[in-house]
C-alpha atoms as a PDB file:
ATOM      1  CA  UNK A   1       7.932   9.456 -14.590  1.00  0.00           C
ATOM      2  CA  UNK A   2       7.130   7.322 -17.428  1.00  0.00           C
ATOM      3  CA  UNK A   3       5.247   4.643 -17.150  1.00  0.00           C
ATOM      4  CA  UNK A   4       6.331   2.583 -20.472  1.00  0.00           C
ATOM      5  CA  UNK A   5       9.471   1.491 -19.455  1.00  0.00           C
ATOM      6  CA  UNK A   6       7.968   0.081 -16.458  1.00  0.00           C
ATOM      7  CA  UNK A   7       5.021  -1.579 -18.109  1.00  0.00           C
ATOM      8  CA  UNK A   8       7.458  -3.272 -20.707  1.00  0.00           C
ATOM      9  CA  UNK A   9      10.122  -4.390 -17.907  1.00  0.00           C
ATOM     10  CA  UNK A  10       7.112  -6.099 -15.763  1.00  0.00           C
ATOM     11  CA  UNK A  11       5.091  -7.327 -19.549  1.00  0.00           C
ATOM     12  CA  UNK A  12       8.355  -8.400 -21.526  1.00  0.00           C
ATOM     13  CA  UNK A  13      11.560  -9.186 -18.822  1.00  0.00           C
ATOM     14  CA  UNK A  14       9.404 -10.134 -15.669  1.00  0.00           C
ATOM     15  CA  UNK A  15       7.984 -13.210 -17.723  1.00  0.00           C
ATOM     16  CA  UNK A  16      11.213 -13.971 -19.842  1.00  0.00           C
ATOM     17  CA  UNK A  17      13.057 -14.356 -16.119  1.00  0.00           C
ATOM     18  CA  UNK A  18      10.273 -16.524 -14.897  1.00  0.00           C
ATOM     19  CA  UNK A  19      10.161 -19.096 -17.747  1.00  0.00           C
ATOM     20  CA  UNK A  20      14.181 -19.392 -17.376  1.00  0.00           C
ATOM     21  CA  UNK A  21      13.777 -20.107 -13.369  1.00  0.00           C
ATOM     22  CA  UNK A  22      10.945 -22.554 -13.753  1.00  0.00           C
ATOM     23  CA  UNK A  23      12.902 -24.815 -16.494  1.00  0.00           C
ATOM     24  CA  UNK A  24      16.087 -24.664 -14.014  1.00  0.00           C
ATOM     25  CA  UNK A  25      14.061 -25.200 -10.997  1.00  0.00           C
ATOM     26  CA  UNK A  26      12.358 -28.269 -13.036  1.00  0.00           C
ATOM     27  CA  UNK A  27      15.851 -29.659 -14.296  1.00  0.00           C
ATOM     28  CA  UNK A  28      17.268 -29.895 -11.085  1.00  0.00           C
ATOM     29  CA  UNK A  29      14.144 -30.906  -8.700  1.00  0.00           C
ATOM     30  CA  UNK A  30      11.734 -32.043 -11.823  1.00  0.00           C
ATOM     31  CA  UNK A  31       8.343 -31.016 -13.467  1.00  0.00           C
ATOM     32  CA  UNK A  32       5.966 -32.403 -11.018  1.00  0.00           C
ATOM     33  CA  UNK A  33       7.993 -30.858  -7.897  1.00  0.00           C
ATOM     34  CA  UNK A  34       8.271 -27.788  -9.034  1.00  0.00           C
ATOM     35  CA  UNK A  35       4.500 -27.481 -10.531  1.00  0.00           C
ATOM     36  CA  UNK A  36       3.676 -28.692  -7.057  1.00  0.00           C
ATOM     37  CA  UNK A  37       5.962 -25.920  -5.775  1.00  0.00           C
ATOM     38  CA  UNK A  38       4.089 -23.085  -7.950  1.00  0.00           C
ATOM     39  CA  UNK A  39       0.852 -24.608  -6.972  1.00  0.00           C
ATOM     40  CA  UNK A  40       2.134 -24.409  -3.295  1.00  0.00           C
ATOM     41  CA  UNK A  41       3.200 -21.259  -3.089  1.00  0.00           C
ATOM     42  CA  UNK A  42      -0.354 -19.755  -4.610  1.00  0.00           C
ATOM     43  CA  UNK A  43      -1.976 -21.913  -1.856  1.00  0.00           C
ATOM     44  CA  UNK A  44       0.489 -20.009   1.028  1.00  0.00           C
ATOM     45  CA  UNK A  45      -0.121 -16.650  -0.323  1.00  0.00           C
ATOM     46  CA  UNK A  46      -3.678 -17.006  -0.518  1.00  0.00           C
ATOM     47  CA  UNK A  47      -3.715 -17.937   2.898  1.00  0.00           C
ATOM     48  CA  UNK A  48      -1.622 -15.181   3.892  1.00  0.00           C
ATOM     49  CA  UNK A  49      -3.677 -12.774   2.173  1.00  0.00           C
ATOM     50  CA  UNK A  50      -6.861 -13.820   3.700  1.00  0.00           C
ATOM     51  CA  UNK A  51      -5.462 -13.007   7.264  1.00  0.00           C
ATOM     52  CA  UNK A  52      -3.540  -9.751   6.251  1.00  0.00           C
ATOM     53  CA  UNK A  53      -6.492  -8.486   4.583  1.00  0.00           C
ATOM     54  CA  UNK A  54      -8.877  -9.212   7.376  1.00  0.00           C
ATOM     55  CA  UNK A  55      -6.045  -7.369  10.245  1.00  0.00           C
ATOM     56  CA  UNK A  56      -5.991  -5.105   7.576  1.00  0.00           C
ATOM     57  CA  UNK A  57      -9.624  -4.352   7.661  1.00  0.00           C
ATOM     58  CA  UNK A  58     -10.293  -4.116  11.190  1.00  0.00           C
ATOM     59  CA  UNK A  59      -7.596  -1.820  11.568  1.00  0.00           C
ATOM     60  CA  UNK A  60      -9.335   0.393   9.057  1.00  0.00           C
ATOM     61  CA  UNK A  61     -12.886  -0.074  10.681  1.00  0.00           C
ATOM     62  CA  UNK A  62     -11.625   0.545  14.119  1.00  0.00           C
ATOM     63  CA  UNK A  63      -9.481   4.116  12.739  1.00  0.00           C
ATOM     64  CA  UNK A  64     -13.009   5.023  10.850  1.00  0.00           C
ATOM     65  CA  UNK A  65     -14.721   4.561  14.082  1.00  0.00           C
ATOM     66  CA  UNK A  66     -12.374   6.321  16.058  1.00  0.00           C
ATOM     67  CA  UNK A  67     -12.489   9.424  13.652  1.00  0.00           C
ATOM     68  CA  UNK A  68      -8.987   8.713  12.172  1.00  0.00           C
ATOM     69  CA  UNK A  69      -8.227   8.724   8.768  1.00  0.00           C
ATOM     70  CA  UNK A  70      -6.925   5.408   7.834  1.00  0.00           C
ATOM     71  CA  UNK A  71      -4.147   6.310   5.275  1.00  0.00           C
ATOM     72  CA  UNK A  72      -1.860   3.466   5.986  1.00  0.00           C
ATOM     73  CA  UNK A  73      -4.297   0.894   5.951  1.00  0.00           C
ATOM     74  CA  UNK A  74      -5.041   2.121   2.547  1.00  0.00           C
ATOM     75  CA  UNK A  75      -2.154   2.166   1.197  1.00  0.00           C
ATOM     76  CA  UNK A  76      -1.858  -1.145   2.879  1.00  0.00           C
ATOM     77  CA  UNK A  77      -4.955  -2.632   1.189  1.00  0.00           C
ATOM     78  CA  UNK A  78      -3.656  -1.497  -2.082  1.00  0.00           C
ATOM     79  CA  UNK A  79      -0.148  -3.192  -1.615  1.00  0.00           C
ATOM     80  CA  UNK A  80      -2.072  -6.075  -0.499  1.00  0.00           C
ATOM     81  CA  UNK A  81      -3.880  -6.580  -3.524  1.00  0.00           C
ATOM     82  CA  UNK A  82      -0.892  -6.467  -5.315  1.00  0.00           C
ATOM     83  CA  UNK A  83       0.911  -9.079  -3.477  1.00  0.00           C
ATOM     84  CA  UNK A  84      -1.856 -11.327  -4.372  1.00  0.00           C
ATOM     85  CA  UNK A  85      -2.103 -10.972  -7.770  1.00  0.00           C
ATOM     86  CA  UNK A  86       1.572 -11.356  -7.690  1.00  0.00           C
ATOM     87  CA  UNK A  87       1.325 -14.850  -5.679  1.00  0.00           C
ATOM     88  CA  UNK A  88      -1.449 -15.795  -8.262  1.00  0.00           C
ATOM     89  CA  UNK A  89       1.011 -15.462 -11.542  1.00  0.00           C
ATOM     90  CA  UNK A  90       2.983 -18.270 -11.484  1.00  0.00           C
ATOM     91  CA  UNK A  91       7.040 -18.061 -10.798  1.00  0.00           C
ATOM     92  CA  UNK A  92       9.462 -17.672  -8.678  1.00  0.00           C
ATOM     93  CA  UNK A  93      10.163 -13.815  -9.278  1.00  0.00           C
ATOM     94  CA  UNK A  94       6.600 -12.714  -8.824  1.00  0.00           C
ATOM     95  CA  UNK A  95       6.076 -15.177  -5.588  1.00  0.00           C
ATOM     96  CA  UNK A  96       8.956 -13.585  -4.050  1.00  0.00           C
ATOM     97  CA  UNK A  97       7.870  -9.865  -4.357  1.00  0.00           C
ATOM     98  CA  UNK A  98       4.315 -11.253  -3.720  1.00  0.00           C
ATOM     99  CA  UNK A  99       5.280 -12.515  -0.351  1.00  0.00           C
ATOM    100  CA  UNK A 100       7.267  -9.208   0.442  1.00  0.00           C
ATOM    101  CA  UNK A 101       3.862  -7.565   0.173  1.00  0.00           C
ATOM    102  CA  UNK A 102       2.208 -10.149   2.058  1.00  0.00           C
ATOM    103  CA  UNK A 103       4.394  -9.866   5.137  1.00  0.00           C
ATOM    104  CA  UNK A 104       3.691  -6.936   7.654  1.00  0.00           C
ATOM    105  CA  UNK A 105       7.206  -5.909   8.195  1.00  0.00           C
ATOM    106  CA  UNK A 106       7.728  -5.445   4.756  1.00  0.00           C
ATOM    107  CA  UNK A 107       4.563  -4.252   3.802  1.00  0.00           C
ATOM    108  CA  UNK A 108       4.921  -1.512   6.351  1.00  0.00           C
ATOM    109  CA  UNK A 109       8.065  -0.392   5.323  1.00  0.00           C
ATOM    110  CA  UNK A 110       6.932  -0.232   1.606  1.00  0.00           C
ATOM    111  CA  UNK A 111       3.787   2.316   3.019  1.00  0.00           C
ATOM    112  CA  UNK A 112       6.092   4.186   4.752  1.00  0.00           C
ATOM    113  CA  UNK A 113       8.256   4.917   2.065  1.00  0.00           C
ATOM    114  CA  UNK A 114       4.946   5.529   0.360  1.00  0.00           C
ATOM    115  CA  UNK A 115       4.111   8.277   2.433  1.00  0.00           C
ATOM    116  CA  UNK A 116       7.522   9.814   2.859  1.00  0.00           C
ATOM    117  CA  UNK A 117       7.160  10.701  -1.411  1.00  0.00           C
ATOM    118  CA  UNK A 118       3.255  11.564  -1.023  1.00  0.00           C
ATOM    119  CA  UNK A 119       4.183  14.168   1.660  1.00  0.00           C
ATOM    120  CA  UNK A 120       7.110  15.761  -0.520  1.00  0.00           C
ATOM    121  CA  UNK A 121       5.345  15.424  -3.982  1.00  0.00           C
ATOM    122  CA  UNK A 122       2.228  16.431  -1.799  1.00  0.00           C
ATOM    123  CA  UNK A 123       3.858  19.271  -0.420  1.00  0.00           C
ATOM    124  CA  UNK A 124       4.897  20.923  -3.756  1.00  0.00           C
ATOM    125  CA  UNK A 125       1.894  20.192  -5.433  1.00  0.00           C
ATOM    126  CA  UNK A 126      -0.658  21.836  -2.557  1.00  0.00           C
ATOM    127  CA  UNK A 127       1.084  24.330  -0.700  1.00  0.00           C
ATOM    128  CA  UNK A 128       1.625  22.575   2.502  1.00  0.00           C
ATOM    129  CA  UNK A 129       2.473  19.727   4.181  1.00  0.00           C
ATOM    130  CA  UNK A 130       0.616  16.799   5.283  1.00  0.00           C
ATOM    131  CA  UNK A 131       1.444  14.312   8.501  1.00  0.00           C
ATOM    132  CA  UNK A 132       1.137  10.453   8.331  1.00  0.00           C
ATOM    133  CA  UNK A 133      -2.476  10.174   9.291  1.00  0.00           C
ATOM    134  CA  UNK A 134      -3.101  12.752   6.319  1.00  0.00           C
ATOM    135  CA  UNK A 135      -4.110  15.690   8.047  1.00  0.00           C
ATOM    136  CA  UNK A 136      -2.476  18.873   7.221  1.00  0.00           C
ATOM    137  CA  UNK A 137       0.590  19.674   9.271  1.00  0.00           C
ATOM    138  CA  UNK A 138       0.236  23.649   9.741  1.00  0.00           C
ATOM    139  CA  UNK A 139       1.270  26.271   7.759  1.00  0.00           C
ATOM    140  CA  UNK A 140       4.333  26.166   5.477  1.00  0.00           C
ATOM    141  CA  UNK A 141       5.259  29.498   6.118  1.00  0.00           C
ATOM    142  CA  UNK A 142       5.657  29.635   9.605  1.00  0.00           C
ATOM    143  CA  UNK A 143       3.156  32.479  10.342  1.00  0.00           C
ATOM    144  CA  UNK A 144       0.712  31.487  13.320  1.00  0.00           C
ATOM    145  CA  UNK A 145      -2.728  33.680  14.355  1.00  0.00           C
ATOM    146  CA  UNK A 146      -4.012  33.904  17.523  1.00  0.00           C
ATOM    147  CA  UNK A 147      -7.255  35.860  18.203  1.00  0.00           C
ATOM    148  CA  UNK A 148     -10.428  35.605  20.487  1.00  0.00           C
ATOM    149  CA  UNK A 149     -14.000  35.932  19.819  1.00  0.00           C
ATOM    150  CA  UNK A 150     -16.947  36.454  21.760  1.00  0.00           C
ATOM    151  CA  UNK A 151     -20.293  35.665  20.530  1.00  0.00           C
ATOM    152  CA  UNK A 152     -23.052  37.902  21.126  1.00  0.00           C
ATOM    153  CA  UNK A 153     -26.490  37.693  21.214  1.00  0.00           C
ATOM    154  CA  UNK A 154     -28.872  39.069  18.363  1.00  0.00           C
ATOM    155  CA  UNK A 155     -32.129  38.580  18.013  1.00  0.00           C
ATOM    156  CA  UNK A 156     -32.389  39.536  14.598  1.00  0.00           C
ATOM    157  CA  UNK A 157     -30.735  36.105  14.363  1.00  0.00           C
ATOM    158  CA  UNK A 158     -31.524  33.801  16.603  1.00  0.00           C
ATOM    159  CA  UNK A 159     -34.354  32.379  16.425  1.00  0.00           C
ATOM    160  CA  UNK A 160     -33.929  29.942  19.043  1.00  0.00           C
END
């Protein structure tokens, strides 16, 4: 996939749309009202991603402890960075998708969909295929080993 396009939509468009929004926004409510709207907004999301980012957190902590591997919360910390830096730019556009990264429901959704390309892309590229939680799901081919082992004693080897 190439990245330029993207890069030039969010670098060129993205701040062309904004400027256009906040001079309609300011003829019809007025300059102060809608600067006090920007600043507003920054002030919401700021508080929203304090609290997501601390639930966020102690999720992760509390998988590490319990041996899990904490994909989603990842992925979730990522998507919350994001949505903060997107609350912080000023405009409409970029408060909107800001706020859809804030809030769980949509945040979720957006790791989910996340992980539905890793494990496809992931599968191609290694050979297998991988679970939510990141562990590997078995093998791709279907083939499945059974065996037993005893261990035995030797004392050219144990030393204990």
């Amino acid at each position: 996939m190439r990245t330029f396009p993207i890069f030039a939509f969010f670098f060129l468009v993205v701040p062309i749309i904004e400027i256009y929004l906040l001079i309609q926004v300011g003829s019809l409510i007025g300059a102060i009202p809608t600067i006090l709207l920007v600043i507003a907004t920054a002030v919401i999301g700021a508080y929203l991603l304090r609290q997501q980012g601390l639930s966020t957190l102690s999720r992760f902590q509390s998988n590490l402890a319990a041996g899990v591997m904490p994909a989603k919360e990842m992925l979730e910390g990522i998507i919350l960075l994001v949505g903060g830096v997107m609350l912080m730019t000023p405009g409409f556009v970029t408060d909107t998708m800001g706020f859809l990264c804030l809030l769980p429901f949509s945040r979720r959704f957006l790791v989910e969909q996340m992980i539905k390309r890793s494990v496809i892309s992931g599968a191609a590229v290694m050979g297998g295929s991988f679970n939510a939680s990141g562990q590997q799901a078995g093998p791709t081919d279907g083939d499945v080993y059974e065996g037993e082992y005893s261990r035995k004693s030797d004392a050219r080897i144990d030393r204990d």
